[in-house]
C-alpha atoms as a PDB file:
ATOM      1  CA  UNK A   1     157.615 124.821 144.460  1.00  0.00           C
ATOM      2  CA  UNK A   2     154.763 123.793 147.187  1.00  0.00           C
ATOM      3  CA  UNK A   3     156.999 121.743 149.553  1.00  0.00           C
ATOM      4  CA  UNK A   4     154.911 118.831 149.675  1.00  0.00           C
ATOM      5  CA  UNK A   5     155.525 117.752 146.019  1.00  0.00           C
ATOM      6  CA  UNK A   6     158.728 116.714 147.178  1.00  0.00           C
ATOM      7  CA  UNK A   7     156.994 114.682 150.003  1.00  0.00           C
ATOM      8  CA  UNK A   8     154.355 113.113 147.950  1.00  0.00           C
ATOM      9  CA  UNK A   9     156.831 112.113 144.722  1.00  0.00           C
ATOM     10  CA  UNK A  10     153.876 109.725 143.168  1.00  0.00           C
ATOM     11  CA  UNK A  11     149.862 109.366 143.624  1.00  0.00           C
ATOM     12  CA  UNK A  12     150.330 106.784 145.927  1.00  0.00           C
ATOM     13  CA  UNK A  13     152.334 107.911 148.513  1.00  0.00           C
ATOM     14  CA  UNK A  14     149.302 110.304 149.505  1.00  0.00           C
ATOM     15  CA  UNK A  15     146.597 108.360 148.864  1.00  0.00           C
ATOM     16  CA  UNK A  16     146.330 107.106 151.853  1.00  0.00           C
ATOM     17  CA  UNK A  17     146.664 110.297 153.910  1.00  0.00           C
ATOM     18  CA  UNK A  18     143.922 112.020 151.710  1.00  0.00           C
ATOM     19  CA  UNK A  19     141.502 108.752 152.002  1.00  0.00           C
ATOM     20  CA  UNK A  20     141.880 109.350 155.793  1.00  0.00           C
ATOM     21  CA  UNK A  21     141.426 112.598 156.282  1.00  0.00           C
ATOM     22  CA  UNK A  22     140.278 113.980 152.679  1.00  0.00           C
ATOM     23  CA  UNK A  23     136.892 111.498 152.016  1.00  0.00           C
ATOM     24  CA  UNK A  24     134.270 114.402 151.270  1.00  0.00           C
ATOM     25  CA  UNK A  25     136.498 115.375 148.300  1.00  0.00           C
ATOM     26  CA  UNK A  26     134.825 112.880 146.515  1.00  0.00           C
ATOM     27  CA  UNK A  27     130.745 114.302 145.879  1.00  0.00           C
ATOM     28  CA  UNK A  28     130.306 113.361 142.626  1.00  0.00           C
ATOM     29  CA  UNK A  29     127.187 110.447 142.370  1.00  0.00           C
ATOM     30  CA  UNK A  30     128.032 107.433 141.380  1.00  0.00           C
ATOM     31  CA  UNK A  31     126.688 106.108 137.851  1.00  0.00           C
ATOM     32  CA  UNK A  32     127.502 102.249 137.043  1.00  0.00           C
ATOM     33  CA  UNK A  33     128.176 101.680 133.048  1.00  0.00           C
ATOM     34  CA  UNK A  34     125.515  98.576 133.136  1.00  0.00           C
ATOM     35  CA  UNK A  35     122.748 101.285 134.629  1.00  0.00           C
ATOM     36  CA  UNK A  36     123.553 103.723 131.668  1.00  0.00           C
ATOM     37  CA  UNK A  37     124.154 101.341 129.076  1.00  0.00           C
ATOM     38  CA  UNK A  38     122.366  97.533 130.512  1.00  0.00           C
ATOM     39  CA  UNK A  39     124.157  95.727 127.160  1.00  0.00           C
ATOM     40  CA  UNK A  40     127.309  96.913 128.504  1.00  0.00           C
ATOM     41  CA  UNK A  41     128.433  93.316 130.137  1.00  0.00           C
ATOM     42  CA  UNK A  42     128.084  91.655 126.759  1.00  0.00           C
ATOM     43  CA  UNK A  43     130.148  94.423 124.536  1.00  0.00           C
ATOM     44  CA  UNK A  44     133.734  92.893 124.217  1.00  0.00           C
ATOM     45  CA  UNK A  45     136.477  94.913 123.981  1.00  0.00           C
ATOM     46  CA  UNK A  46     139.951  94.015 122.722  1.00  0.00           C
ATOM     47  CA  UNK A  47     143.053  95.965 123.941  1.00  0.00           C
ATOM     48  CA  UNK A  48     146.211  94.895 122.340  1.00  0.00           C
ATOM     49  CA  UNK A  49     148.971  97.055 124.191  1.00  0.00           C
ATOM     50  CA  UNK A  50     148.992  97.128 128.034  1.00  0.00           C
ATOM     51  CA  UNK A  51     149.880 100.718 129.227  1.00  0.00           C
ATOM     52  CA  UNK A  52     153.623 101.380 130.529  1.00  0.00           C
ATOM     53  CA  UNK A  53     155.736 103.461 132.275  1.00  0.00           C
ATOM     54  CA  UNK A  54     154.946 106.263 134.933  1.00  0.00           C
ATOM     55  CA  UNK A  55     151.799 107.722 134.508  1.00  0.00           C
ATOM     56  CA  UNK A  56     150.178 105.712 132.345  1.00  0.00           C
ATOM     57  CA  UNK A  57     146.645 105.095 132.891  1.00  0.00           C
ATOM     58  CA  UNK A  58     145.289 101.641 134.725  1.00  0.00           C
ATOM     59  CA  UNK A  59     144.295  99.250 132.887  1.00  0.00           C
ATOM     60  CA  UNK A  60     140.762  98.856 134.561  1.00  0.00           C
ATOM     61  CA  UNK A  61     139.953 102.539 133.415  1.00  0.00           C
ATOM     62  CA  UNK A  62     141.054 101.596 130.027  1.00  0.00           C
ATOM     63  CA  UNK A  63     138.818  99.099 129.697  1.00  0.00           C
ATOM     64  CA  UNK A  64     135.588 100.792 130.953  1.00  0.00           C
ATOM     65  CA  UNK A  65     136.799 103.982 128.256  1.00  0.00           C
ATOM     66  CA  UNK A  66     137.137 101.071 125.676  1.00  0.00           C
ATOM     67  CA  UNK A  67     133.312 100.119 126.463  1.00  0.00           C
ATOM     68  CA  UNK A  68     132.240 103.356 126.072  1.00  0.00           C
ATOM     69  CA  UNK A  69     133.605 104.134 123.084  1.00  0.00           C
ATOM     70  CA  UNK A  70     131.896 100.777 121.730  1.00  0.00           C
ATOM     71  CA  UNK A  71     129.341 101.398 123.116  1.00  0.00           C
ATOM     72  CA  UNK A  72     128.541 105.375 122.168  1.00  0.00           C
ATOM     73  CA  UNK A  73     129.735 104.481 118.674  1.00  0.00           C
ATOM     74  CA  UNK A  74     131.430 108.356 118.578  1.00  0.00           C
ATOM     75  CA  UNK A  75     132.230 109.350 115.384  1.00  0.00           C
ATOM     76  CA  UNK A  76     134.718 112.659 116.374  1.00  0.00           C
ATOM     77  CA  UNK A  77     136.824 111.471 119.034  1.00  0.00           C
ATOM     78  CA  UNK A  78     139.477 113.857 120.919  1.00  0.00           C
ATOM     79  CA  UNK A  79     141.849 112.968 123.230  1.00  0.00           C
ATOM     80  CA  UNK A  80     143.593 115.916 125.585  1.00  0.00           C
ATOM     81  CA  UNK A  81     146.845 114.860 126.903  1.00  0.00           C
ATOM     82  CA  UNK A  82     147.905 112.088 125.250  1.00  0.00           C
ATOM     83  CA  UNK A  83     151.695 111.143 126.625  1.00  0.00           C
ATOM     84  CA  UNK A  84     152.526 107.378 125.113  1.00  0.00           C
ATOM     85  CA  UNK A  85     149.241 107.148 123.212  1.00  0.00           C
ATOM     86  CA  UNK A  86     148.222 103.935 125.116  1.00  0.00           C
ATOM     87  CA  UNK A  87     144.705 105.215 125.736  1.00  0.00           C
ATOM     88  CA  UNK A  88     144.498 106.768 122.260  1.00  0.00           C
ATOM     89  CA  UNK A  89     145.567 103.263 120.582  1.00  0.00           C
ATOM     90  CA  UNK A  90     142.771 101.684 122.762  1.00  0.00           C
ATOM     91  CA  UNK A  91     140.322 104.091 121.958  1.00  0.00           C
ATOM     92  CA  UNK A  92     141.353 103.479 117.854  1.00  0.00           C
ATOM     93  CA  UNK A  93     141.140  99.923 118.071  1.00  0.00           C
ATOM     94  CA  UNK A  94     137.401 100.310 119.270  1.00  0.00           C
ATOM     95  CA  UNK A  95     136.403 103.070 116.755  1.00  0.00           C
ATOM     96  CA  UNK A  96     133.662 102.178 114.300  1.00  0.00           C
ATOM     97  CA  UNK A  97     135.421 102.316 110.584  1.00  0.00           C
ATOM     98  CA  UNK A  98     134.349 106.053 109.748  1.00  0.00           C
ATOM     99  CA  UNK A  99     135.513 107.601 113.059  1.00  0.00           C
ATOM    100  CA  UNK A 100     138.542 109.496 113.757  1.00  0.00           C
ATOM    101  CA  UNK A 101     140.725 110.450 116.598  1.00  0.00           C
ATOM    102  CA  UNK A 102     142.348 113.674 116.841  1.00  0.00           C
ATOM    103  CA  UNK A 103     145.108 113.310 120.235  1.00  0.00           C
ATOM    104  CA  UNK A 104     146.441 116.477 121.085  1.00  0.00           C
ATOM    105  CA  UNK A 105     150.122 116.738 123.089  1.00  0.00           C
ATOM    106  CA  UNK A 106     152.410 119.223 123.863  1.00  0.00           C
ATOM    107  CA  UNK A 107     155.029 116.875 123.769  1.00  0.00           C
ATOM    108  CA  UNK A 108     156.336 116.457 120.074  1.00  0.00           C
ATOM    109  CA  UNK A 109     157.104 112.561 120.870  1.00  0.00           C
ATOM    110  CA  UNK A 110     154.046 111.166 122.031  1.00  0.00           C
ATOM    111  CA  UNK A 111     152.319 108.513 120.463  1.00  0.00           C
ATOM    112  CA  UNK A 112     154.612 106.022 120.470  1.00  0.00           C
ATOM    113  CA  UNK A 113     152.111 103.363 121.193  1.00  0.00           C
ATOM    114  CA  UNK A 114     150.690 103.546 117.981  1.00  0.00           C
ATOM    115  CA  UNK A 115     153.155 105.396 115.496  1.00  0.00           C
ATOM    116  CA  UNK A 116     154.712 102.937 112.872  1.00  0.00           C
ATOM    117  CA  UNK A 117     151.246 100.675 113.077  1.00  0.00           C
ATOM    118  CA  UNK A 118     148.228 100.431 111.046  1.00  0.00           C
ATOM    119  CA  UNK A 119     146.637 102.364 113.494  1.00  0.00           C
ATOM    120  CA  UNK A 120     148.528 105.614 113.086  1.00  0.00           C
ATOM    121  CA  UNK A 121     146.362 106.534 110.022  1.00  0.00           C
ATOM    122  CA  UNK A 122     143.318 106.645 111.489  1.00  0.00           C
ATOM    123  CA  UNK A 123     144.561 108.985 114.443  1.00  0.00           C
ATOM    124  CA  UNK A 124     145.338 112.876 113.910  1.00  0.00           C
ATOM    125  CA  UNK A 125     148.001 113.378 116.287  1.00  0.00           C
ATOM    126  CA  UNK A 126     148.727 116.935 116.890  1.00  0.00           C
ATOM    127  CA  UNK A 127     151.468 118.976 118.843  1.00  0.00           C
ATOM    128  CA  UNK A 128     150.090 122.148 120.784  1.00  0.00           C
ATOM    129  CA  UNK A 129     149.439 123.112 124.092  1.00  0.00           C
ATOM    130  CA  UNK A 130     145.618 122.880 124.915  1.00  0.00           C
ATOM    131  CA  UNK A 131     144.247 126.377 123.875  1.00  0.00           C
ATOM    132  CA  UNK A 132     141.078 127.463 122.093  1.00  0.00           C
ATOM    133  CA  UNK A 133     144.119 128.546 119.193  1.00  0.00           C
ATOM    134  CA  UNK A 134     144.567 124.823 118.653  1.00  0.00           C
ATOM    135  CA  UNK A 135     141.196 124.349 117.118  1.00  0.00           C
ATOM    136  CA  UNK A 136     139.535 125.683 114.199  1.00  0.00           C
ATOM    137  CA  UNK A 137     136.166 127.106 114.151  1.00  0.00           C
ATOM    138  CA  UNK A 138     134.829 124.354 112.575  1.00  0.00           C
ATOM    139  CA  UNK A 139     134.959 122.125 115.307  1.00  0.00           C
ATOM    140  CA  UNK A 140     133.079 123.837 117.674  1.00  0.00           C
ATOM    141  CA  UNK A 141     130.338 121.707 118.812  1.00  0.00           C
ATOM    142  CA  UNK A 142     132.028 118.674 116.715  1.00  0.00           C
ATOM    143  CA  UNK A 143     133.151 116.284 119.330  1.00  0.00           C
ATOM    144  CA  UNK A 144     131.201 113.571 120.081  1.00  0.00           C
ATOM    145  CA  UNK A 145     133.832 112.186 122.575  1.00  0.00           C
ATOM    146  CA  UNK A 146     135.941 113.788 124.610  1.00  0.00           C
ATOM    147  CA  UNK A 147     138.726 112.784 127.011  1.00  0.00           C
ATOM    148  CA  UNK A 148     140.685 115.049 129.289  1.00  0.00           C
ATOM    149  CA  UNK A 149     143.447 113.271 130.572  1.00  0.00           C
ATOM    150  CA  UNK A 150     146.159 116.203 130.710  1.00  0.00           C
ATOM    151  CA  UNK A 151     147.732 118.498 133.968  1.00  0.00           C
ATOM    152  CA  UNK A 152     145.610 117.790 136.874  1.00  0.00           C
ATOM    153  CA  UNK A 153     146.455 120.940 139.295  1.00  0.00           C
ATOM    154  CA  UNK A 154     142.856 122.980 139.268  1.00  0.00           C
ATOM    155  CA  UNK A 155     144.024 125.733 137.703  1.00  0.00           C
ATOM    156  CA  UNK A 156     145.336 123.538 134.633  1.00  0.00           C
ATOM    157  CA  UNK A 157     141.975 121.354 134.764  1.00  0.00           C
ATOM    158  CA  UNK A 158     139.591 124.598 134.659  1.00  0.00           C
ATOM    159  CA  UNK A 159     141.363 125.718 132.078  1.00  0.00           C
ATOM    160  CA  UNK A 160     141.527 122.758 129.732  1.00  0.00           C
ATOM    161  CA  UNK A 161     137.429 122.292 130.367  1.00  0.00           C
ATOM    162  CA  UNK A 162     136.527 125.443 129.182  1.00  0.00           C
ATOM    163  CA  UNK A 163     138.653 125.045 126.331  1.00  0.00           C
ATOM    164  CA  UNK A 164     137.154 121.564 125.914  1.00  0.00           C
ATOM    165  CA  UNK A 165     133.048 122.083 126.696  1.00  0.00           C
ATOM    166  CA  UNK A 166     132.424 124.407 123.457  1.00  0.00           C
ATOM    167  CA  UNK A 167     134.072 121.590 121.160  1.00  0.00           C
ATOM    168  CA  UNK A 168     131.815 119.250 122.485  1.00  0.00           C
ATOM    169  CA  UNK A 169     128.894 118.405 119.995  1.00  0.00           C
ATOM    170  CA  UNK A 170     125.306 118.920 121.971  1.00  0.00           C
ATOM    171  CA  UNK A 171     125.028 115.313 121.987  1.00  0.00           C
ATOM    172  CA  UNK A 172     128.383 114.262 123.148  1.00  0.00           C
ATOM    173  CA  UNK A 173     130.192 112.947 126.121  1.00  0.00           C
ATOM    174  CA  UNK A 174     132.495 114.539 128.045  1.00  0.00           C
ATOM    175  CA  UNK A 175     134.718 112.564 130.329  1.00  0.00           C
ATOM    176  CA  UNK A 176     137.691 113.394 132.549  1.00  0.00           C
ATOM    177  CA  UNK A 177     140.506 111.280 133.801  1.00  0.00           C
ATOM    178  CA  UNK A 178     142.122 111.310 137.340  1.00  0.00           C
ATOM    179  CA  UNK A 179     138.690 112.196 139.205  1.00  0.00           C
ATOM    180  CA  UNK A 180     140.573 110.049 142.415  1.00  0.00           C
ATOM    181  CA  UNK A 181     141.535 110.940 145.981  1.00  0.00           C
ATOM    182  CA  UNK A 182     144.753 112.425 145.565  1.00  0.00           C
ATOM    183  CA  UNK A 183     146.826 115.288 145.340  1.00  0.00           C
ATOM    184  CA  UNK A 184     145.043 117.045 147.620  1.00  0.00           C
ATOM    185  CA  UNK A 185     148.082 117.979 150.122  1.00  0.00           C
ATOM    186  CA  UNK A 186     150.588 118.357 147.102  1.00  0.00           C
ATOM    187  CA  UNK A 187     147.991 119.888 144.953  1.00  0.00           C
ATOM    188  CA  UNK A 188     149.153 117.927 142.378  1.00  0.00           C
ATOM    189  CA  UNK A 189     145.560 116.604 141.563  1.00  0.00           C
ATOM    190  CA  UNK A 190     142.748 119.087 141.471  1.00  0.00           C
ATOM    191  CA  UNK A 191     140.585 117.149 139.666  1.00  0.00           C
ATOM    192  CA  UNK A 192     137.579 116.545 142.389  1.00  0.00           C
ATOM    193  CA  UNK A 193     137.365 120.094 143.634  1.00  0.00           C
ATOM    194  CA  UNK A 194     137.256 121.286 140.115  1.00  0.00           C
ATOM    195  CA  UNK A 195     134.605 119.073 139.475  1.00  0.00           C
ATOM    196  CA  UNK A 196     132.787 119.669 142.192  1.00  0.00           C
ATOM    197  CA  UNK A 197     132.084 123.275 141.757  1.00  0.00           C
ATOM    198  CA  UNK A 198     131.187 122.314 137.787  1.00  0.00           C
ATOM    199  CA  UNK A 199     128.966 119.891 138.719  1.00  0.00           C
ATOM    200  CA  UNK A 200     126.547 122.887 140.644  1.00  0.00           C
ATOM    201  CA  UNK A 201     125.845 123.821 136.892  1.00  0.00           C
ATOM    202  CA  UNK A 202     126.191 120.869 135.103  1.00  0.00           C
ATOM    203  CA  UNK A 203     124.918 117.302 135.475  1.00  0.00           C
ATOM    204  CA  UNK A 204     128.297 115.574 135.839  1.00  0.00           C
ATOM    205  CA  UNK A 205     129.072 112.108 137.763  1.00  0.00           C
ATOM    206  CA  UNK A 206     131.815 109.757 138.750  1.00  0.00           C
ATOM    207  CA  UNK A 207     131.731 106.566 136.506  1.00  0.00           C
ATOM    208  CA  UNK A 208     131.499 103.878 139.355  1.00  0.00           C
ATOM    209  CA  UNK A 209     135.020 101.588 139.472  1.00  0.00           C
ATOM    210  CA  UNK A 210     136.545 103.788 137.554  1.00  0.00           C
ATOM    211  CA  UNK A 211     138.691 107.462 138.279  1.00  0.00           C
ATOM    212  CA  UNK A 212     136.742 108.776 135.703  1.00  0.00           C
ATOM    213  CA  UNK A 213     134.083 111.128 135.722  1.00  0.00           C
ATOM    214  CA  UNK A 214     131.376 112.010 132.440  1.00  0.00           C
ATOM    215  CA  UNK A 215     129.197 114.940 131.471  1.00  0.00           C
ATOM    216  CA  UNK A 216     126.623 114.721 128.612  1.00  0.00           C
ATOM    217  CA  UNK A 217     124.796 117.666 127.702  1.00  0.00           C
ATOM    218  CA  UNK A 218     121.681 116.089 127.237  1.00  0.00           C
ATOM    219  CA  UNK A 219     121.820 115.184 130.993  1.00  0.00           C
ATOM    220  CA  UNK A 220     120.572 118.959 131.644  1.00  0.00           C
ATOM    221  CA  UNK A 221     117.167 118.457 129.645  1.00  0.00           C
ATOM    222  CA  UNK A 222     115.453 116.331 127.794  1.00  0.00           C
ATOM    223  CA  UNK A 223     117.266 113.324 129.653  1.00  0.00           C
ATOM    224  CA  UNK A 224     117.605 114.696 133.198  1.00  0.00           C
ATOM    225  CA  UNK A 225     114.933 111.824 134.010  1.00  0.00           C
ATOM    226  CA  UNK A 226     116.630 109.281 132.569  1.00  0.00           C
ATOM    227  CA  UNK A 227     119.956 110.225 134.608  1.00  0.00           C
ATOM    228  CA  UNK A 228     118.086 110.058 137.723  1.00  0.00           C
ATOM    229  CA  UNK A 229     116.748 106.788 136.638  1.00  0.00           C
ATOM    230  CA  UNK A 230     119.932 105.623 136.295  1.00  0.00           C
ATOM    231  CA  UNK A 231     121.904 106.780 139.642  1.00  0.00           C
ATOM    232  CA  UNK A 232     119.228 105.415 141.311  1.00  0.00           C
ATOM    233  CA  UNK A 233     119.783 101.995 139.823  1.00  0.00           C
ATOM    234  CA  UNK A 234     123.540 102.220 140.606  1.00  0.00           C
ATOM    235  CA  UNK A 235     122.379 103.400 144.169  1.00  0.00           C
ATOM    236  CA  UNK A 236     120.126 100.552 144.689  1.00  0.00           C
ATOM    237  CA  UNK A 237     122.475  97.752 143.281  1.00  0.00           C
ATOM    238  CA  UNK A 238     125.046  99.113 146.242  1.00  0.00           C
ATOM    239  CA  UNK A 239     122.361  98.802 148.849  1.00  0.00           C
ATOM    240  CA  UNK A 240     121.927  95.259 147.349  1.00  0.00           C
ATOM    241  CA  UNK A 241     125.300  94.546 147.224  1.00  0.00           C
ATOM    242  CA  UNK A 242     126.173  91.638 149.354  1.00  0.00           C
ATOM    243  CA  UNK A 243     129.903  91.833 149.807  1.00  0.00           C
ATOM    244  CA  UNK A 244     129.768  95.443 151.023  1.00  0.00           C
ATOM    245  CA  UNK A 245     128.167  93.774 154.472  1.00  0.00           C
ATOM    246  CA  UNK A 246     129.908  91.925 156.984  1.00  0.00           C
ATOM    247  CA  UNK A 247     130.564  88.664 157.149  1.00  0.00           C
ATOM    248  CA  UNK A 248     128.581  87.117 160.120  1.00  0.00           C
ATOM    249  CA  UNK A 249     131.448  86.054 163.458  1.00  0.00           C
ATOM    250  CA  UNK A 250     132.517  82.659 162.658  1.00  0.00           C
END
C-alpha cells in the first residue's frame, strides 16, 4: 500500500498540499453551463434526497448534472459507479418520461437511495464490475449520457473510459466525476492526469464550478466551432468578472 494513503485518509486532507504545489494538474479549459446551454439559468431542477455519508457527491455538482440532464433531454442514461444511488435518484427525477437509467455497481447493495420508491422502476440497476462483458452488443453506441463516477486511481479511470467511450451514442455526452485537485500525492485520484493526456485526442473540458469534466463527440467536427465559441464566452465572462479583482485599499 503507497504510504501516503495512510497520510491523506480523505480528499481533503491533501487538497491543500496539491493546490500549493500541484496547480498545473488542472489543464482542462473551462466551459460555463450558461455558455453551452444560455437557457440554462431558467431550467429548474428539483432534487428530493440530499446526498449522505462518505463519498457521496456535493451537492453543487449534483445540481449542475441535474441541469444537464434537463437540459440534454437524454433518452439512454448510464451511470458507472453508483454507491448509495443519490446521483442516480437525481438524475431519475429529471429524466423525460421515456428515458431510462441503467446504474451499474459492483457492490450488490447500492441503490439504497431509491430502492423501495417509485423511482426504482424506471432505473436498471445492475451488479458487475465495469467491463466491456457487462454490456451487450446492442448498446454500443446507445448512450446518450454517460457518467463515470467510479475508482479514481488512473489506472482504474483509463480503464473504465475505454470501456465507457464505445457505448457512447455519436451524439452523446460523456462526463466524468472527481476531475479536482487531489490525490495527487496518495494517488488516490488520477482523474486530471488521465484526462489530460485524453484530451490531446479528444475535445474534452472541465465544466466550470463544478469537479466535473464532459466530452461530446460532436465537439471533434461538425461543432468544433461552436465549442470554441463557447470557451471563449466562459473565458471572457472571467475577464469580466468583477469579484475576481481586488477590492480598492479602504
Amino acid at each position: 500500500m503507497n504510504p501516503l494513503r495512510m497520510v491523506f485518509r480523505r480528499p481533503l486532507d491533501e487538497e491543500a498540499l496539491c493546490g500549493l504545489l500541484k496547480r498545473r494538474r488542472m489543464r482542462l479549459p473551462r466551459l460555463a453551463l450558461n455558455a453551452w446551454f444560455p437557457e440554462a439559468d431558467d431550467v429548474p431542477v428539483c432534487i428530493s434526497a440530499l446526498p449522505k455519508g462518505g463519498w457521496s457527491s456535493p451537492g453543487g455538482d449534483l445540481v449542475f448534472l441535474a441541469k444537464l440532464v434537463r437540459l440534454l433531454k437524454p433518452h439512454r442514461i448510464l451511470e458507472l459507479g453508483s454507491y448509495r444511488g443519490y446521483v442516480a435518484r437525481a438524475i431519475a427525477e429529471q429524466m423525460e418520461a421515456d428515458a431510462t437509467l441503467v446504474a451499474l455497481d459492483v457492490n450488490p447493495a447500492h441503490g439504497e437511495a431509491y430502492r423501495g420508491t417509485d423511482l426504482a422502476a424506471r432505473i436498471d440497476r445492475r451488479v458487475a464490475s465495469i467491463s466491456p462483458e457487462a454490456f451487450g452488443e446492442h448498446e454500443l453506441g446507445s448512450y446518450d449520457l454517460i457518467f463515470l463516477d467510479a475508482d479514481h486511481v488512473y489506472q482504474s479511470v483509463k480503464h473504465d473510459t475505454e470501456v465507457a467511450i464505445p457505448l457512447l451514442a455519436p451524439s452523446g455526452v460523456m462526463v466524468w466525476h472527481d476531475y479536482k485537485n487531489w490525490g495527487a500525492f496518495s494517488k488516490q485520484c488520477g482523474v486530471p492526469e488521465y484526462l489530460a493526456e485524453l484530451a490531446d485526442s479528444l475535445p474534452i473540458v472541465h465544466l466550470a464550478g463544478t469537479g466535473m469534466a464532459v466530452y461530446r463527440p460532436a465537439w471533434r467536427d461538425e461543432r468544433r466551432s461552436d465549442l470554441e465559441a463557447m470557451l471563449e464566452t466562459t473565458r471572457r465572462w472571467a475577464d469580466e468578472d468583477a469579484w475576481q479583482t481586488r477590492m480598492p485599499p479602504g
